[in-house]
C-alpha atoms as a PDB file:
ATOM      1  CA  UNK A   1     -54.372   2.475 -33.737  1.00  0.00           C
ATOM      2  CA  UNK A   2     -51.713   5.252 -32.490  1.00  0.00           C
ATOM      3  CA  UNK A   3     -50.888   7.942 -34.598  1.00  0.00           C
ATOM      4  CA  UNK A   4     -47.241   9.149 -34.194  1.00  0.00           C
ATOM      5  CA  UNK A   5     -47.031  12.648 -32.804  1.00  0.00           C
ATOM      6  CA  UNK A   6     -43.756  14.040 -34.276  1.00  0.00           C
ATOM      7  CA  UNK A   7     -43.514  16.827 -31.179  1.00  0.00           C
ATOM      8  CA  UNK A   8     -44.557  14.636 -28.278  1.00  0.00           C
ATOM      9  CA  UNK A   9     -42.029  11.643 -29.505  1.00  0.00           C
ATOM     10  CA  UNK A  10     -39.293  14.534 -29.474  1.00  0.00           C
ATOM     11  CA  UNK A  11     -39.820  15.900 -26.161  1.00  0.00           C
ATOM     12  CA  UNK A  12     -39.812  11.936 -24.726  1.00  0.00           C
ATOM     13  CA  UNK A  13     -36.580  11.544 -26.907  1.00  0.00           C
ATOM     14  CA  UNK A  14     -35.349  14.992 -25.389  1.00  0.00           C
ATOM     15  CA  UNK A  15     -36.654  13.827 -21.905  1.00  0.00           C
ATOM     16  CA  UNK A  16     -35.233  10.205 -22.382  1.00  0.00           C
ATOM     17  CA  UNK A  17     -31.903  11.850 -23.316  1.00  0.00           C
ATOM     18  CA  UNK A  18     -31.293  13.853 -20.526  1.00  0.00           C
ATOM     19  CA  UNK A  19     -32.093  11.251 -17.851  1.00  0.00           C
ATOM     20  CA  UNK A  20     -29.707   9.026 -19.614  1.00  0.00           C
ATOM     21  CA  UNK A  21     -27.070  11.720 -19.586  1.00  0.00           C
ATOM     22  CA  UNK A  22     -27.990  12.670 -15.408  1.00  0.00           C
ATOM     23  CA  UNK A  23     -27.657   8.767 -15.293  1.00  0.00           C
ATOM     24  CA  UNK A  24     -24.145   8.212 -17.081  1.00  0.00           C
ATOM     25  CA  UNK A  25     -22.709  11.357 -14.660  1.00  0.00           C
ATOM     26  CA  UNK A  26     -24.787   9.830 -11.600  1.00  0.00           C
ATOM     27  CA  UNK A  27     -22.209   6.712 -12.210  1.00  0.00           C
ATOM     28  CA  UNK A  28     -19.446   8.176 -13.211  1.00  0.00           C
ATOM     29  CA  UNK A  29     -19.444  10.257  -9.975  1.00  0.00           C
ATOM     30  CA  UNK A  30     -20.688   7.583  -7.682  1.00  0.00           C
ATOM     31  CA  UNK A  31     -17.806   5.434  -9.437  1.00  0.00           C
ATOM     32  CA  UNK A  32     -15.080   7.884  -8.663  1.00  0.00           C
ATOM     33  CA  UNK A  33     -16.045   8.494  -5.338  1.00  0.00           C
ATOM     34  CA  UNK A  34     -16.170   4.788  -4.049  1.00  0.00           C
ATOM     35  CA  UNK A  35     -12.759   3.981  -5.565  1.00  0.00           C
ATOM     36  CA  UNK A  36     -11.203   7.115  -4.014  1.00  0.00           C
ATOM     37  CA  UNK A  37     -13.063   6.157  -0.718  1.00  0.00           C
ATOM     38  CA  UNK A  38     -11.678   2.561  -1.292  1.00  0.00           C
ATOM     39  CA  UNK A  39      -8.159   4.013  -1.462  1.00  0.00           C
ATOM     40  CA  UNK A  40      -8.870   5.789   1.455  1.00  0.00           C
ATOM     41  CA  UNK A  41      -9.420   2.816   3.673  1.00  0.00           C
ATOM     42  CA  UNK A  42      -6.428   1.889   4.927  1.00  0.00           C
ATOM     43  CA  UNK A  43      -5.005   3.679   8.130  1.00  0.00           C
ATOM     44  CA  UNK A  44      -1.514   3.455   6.507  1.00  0.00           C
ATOM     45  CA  UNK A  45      -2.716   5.415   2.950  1.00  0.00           C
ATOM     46  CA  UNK A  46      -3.928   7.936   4.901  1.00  0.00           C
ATOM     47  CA  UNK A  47      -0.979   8.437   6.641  1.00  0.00           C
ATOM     48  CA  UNK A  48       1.051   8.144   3.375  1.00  0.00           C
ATOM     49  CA  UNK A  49      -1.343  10.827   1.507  1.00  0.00           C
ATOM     50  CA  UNK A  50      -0.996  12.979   4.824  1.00  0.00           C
ATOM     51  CA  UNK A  51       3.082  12.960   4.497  1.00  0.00           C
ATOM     52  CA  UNK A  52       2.901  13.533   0.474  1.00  0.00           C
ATOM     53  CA  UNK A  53       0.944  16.737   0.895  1.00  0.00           C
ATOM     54  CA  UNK A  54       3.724  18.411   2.877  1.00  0.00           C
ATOM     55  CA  UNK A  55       6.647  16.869   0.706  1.00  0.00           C
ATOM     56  CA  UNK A  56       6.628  17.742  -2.823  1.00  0.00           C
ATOM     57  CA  UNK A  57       7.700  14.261  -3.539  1.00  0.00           C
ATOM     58  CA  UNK A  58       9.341  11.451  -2.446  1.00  0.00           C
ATOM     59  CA  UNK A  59      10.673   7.832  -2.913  1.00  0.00           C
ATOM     60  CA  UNK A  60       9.694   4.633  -1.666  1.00  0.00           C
ATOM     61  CA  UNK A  61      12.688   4.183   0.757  1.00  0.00           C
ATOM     62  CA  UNK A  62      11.923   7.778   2.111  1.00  0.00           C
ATOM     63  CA  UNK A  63       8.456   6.207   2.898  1.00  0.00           C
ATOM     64  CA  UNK A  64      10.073   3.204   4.561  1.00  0.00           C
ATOM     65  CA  UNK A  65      12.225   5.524   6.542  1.00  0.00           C
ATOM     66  CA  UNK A  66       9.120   7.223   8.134  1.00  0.00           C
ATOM     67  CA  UNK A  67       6.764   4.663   8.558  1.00  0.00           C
ATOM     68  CA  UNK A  68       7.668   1.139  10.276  1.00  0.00           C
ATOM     69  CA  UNK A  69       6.621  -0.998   7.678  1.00  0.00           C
ATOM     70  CA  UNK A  70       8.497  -3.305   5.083  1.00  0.00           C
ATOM     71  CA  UNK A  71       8.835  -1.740   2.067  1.00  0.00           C
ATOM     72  CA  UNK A  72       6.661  -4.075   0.178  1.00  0.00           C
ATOM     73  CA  UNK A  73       3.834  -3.335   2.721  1.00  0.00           C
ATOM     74  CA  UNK A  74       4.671   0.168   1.401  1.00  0.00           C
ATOM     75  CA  UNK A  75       4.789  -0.470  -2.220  1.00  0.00           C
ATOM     76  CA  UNK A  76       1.446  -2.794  -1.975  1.00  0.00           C
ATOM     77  CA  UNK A  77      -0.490   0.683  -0.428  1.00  0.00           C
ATOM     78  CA  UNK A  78       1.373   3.099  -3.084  1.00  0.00           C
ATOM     79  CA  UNK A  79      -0.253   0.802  -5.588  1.00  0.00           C
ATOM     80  CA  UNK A  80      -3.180   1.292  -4.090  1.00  0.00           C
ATOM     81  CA  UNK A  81      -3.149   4.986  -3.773  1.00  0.00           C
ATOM     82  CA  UNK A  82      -1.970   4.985  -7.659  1.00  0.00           C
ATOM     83  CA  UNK A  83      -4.377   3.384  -8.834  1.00  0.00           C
ATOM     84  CA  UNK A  84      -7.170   5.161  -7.602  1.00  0.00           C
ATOM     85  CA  UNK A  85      -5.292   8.093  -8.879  1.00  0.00           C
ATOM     86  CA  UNK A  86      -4.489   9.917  -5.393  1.00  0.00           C
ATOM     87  CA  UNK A  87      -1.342   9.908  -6.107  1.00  0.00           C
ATOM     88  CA  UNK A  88       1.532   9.402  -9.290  1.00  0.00           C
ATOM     89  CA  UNK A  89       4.677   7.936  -9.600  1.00  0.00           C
ATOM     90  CA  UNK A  90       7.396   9.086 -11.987  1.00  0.00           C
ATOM     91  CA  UNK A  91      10.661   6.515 -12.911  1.00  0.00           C
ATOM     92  CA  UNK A  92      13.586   7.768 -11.683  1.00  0.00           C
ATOM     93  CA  UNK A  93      15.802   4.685 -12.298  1.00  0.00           C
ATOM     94  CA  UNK A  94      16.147   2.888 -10.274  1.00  0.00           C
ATOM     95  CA  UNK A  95      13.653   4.188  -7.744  1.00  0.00           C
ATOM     96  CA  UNK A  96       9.907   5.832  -8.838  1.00  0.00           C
ATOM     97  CA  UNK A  97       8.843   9.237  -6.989  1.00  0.00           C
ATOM     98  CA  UNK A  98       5.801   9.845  -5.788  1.00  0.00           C
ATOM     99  CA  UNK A  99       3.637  13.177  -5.344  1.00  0.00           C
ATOM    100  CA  UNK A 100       0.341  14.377  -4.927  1.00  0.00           C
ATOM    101  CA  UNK A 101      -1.930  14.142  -8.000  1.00  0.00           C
ATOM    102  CA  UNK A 102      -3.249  17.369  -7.682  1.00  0.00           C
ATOM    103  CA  UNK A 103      -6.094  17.263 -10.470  1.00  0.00           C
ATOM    104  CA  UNK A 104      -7.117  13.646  -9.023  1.00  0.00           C
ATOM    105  CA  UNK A 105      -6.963  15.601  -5.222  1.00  0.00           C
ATOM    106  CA  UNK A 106      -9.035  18.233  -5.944  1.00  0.00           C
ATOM    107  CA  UNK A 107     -11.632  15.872  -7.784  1.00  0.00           C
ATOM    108  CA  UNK A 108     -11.685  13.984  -4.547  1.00  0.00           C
ATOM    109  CA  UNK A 109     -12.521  16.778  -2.348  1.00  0.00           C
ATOM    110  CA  UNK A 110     -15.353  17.764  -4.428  1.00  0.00           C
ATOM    111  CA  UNK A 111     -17.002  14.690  -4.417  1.00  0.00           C
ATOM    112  CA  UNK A 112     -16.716  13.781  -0.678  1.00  0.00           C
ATOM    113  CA  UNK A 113     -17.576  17.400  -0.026  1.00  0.00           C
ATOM    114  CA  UNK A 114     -20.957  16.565  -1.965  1.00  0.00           C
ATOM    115  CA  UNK A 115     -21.203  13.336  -0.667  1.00  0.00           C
ATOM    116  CA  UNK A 116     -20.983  15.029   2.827  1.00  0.00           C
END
């Protein structure tokens, strides 16, 4: 027959605690970084993300201007880029603007700096 032990079933609660904590940031990191990476593996979103960080915005036609691509091909990889959270957009009827998301950015760097 086991006899409960109030101090050692604490410390395996503590223990048990933590490691589920280290495990929920663990994912949550691992998470972030593959859908950033995933946004990052396109050619074209890097070249969009590269021409963002020197404008401090801009609109989808600018985009379409620069790059030789229809500008649903464009809107498709701003999606993209969006939803990962790279970048934001911002209505401006009738067109949306786009910049940097500088929190998002900075996040990013972190965690392929750590991953690297």
């Amino acid at each position: 027959m086991s006899h409960f032990n109030p101090k050692t079933h604490r410390k395996f609660t503590i223990r048990a605690m933590k490691r589920s904590l280290e495990t929920i940031e663990y994912q949550k990191n691992t998470e972030a970084l593959a859908k950033f990476a995933k946004a990052l593996g396109h050619p074209t979103r890097i070249a969009i993300l590269k021409h963002l960080k020197n404008q401090s915005c801009c609109f989808t036609g600018d985009l379409v201007d620069v790059f030789p691509l229809a500008q649903s091909t464009v809107s498709q990889h701003l999606k993209e880029l969006k939803n990962a959270g790279l970048i934001q957009g911002e209505l401006k009827s009738p067109k949306i603007k786009y910049c940097i998301n500088h929190d998002n950015w900075k996040i990013a760097k972190a965690l392929f700096q750590d991953f690297f």
